[in-house]
N, C-alpha and C. Protein backbone atom coordinates (compact mmCIF):
# COMPACT_ATOMS: atom_id res chain seq x y z
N UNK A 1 37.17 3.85 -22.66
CA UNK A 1 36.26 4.85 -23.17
C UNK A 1 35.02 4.89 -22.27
N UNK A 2 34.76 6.04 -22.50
CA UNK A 2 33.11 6.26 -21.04
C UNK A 2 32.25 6.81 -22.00
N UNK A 3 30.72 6.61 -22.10
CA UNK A 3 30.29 7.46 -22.87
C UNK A 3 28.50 7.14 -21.83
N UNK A 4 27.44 8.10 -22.23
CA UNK A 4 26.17 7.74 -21.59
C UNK A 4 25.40 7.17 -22.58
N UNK A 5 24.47 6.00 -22.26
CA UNK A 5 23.55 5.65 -23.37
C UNK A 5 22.04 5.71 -21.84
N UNK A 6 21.61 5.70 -22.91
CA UNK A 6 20.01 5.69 -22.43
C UNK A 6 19.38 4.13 -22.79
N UNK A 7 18.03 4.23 -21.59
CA UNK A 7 17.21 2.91 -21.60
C UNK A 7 16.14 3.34 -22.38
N UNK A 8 15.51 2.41 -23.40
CA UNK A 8 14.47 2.97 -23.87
C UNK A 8 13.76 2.66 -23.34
N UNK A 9 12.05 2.77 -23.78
CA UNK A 9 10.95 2.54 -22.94
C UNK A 9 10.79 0.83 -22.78
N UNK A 10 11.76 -0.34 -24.02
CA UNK A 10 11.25 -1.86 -23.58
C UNK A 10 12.67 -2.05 -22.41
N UNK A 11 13.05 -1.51 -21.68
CA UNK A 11 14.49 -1.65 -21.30
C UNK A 11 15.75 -1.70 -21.99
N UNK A 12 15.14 -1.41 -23.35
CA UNK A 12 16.88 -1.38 -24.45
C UNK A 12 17.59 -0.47 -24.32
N UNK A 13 19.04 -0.79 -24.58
CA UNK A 13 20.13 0.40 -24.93
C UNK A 13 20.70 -0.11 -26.12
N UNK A 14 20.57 1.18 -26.75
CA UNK A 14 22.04 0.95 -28.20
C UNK A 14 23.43 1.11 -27.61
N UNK A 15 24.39 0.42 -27.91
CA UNK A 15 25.60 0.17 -27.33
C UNK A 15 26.09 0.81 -28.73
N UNK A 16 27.05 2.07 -28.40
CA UNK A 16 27.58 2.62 -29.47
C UNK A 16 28.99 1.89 -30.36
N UNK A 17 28.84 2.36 -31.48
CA UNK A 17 29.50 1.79 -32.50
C UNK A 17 30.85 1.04 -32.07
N UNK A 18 31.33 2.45 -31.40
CA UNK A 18 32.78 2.18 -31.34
C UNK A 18 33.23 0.91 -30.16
N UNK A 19 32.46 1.04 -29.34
CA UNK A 19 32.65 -0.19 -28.48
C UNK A 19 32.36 -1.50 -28.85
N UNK A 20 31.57 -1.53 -29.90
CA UNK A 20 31.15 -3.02 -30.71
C UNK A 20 32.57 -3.18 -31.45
N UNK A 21 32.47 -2.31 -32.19
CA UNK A 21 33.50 -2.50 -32.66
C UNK A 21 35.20 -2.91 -31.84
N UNK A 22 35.29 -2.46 -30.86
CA UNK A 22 36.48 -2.61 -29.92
C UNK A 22 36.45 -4.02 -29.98
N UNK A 23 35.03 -4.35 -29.09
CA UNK A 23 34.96 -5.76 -28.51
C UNK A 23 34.49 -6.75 -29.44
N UNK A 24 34.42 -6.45 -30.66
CA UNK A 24 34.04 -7.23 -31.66
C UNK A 24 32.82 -8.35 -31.57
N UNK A 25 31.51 -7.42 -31.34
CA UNK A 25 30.39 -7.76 -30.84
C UNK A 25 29.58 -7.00 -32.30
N UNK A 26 28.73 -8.14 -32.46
CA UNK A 26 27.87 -7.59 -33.73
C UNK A 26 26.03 -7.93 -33.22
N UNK A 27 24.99 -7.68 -34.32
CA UNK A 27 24.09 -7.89 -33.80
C UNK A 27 23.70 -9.66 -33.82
N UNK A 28 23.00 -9.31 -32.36
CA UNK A 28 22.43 -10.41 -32.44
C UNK A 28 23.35 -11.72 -31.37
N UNK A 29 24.98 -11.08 -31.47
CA UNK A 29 25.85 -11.44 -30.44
C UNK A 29 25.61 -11.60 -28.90
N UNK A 30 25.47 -12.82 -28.29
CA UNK A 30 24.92 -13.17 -26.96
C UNK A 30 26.00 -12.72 -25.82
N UNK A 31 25.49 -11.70 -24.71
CA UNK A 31 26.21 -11.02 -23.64
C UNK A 31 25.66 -11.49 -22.48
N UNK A 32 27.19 -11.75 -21.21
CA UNK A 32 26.12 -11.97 -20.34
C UNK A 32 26.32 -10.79 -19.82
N UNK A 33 25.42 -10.65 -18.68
CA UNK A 33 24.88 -9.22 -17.98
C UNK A 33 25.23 -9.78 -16.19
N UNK A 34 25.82 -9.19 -15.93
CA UNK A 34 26.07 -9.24 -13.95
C UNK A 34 26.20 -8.05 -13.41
N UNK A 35 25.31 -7.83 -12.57
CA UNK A 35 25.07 -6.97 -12.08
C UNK A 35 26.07 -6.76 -10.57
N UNK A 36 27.21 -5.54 -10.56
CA UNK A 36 28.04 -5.37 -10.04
C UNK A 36 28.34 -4.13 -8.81
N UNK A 37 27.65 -4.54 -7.63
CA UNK A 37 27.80 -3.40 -6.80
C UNK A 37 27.34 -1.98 -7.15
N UNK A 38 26.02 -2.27 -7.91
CA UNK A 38 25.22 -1.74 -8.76
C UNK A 38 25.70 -0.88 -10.00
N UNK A 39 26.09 -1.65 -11.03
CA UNK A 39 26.30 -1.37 -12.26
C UNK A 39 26.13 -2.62 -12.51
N UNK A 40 26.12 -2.81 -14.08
CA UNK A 40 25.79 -3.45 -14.76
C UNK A 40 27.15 -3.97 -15.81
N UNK A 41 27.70 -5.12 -15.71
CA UNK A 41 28.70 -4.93 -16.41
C UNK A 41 27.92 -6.38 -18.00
N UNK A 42 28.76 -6.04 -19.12
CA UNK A 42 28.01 -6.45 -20.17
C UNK A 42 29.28 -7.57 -20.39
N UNK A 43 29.55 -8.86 -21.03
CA UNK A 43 30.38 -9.48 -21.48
C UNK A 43 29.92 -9.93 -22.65
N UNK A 44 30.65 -10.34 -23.79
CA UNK A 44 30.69 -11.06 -25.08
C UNK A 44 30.65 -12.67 -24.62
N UNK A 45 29.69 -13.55 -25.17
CA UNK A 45 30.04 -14.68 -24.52
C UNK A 45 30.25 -15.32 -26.15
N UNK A 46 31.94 -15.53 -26.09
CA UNK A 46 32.45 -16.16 -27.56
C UNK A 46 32.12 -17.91 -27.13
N UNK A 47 31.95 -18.11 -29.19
CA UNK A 47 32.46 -19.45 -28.74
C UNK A 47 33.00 -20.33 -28.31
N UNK A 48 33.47 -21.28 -28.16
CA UNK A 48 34.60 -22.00 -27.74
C UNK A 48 35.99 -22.36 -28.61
N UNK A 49 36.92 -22.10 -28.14
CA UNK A 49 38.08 -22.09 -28.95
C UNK A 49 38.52 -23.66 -29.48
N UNK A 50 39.48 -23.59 -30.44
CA UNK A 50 39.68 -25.46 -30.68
C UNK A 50 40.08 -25.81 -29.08
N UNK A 51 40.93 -25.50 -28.39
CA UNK A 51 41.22 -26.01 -27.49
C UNK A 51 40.02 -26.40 -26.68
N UNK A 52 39.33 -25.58 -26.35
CA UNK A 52 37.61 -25.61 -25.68
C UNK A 52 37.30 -26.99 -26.44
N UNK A 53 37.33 -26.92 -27.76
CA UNK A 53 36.16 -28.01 -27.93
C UNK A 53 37.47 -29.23 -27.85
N UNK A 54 38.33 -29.01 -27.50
CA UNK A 54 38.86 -30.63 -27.87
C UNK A 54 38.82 -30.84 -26.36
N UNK A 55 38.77 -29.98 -25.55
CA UNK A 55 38.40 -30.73 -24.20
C UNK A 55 37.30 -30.86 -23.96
N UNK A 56 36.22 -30.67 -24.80
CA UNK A 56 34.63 -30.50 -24.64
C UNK A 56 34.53 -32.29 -24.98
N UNK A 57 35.44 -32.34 -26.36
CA UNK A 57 34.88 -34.13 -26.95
C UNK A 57 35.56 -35.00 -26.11
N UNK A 58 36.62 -34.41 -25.29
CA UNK A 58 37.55 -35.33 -24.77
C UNK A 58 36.47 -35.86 -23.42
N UNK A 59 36.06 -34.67 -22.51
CA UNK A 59 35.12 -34.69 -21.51
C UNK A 59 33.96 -35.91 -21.74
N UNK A 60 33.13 -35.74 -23.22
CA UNK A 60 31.98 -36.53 -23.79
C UNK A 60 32.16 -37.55 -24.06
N UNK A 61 33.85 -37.90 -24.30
CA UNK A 61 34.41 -39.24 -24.58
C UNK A 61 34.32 -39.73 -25.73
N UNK A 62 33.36 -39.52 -26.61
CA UNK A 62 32.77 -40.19 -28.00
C UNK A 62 32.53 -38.81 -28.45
N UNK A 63 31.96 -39.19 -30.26
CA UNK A 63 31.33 -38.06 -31.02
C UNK A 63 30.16 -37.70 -30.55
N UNK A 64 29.63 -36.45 -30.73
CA UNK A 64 28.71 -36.13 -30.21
C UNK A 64 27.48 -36.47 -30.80
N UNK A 65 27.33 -37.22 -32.07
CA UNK A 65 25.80 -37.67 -32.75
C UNK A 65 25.61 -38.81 -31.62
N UNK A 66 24.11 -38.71 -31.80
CA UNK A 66 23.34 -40.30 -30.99
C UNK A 66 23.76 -40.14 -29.75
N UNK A 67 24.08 -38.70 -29.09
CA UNK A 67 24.22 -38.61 -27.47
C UNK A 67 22.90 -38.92 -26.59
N UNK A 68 23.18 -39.59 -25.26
CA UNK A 68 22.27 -39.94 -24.80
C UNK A 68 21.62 -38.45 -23.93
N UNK A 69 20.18 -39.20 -23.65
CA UNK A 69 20.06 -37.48 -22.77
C UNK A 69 20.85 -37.49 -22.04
N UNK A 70 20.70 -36.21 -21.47
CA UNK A 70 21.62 -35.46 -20.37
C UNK A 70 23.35 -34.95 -20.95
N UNK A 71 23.42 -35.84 -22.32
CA UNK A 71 24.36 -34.96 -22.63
C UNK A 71 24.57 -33.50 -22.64
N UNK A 72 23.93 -33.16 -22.81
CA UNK A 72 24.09 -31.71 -24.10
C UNK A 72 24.55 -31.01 -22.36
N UNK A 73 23.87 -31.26 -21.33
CA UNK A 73 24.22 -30.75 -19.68
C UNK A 73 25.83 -30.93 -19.11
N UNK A 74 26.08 -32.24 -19.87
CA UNK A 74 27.58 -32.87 -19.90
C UNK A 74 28.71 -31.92 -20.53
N UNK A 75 27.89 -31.52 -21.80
CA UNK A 75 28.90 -30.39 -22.50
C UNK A 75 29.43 -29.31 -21.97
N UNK A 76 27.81 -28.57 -21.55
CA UNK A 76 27.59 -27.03 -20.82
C UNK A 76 28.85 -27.39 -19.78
N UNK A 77 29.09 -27.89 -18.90
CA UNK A 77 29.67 -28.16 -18.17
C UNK A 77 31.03 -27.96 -18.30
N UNK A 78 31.21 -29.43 -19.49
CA UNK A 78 32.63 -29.00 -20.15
C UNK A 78 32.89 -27.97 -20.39
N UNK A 79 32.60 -27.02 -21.21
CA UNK A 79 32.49 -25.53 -21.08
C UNK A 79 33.05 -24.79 -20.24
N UNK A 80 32.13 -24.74 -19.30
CA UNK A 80 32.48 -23.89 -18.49
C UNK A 80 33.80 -24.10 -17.67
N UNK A 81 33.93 -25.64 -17.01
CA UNK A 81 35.36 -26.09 -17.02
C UNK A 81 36.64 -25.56 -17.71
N UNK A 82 36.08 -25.57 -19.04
CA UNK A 82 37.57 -25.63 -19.51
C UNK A 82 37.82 -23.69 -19.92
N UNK A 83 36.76 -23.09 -19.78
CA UNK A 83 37.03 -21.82 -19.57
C UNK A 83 37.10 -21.22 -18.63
N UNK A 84 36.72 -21.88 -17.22
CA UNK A 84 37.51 -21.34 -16.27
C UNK A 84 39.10 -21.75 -15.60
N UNK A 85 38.86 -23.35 -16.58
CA UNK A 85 40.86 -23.28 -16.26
C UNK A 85 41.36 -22.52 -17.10
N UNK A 86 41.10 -21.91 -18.37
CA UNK A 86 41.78 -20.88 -19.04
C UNK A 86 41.62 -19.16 -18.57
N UNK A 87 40.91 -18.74 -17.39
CA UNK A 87 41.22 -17.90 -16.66
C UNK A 87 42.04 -17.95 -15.75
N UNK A 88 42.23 -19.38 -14.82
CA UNK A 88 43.42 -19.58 -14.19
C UNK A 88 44.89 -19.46 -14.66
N UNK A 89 44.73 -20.10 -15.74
CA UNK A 89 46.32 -20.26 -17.16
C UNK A 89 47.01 -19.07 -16.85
């Protein structure tokens, strides 16, 4: 679907219904934004799936209460790991 939206004056756009709805994006839902050979492309950034997190605790080794610092950097990581071997898959 193609449709035009406008920038308002703080840099906002309303993203119309039907595409929220497609992509099952509601308010308040975190997108990332990359800017693409000049366009702008928008993504849904979902949570992590069970599989995600069981390689997230597997990565952390232990439960995640009483993590030392630098964990939570340990996770992000895991993350992103294990969702970019599931673009490879």
């Amino acid at each position: 679907m193609v449709t035009t939206v406008s920038v308002m004056k703080k840099r906002q756009i309303v993203l119309p219904k039907i595409f929220c709805e497609e992509i099952r994006i509601h308010e308040g839902a975190p997108l990332r934004a990359v800017t693409v050979k000049g366009s702008i492309l928008l993504t849904p950034i979902r949570p992590p799936s069970k599989s995600e997190y069981a390689s997230i605790i597997k990565a952390a080794g232990r439960p995640l209460a009483k993590e030392p610092p630098g964990t939570v950097d340990k996770i992000k990581t895991a993350i992103r790991r294990a969702r970019a071997h599931g673009r490879r898959a």
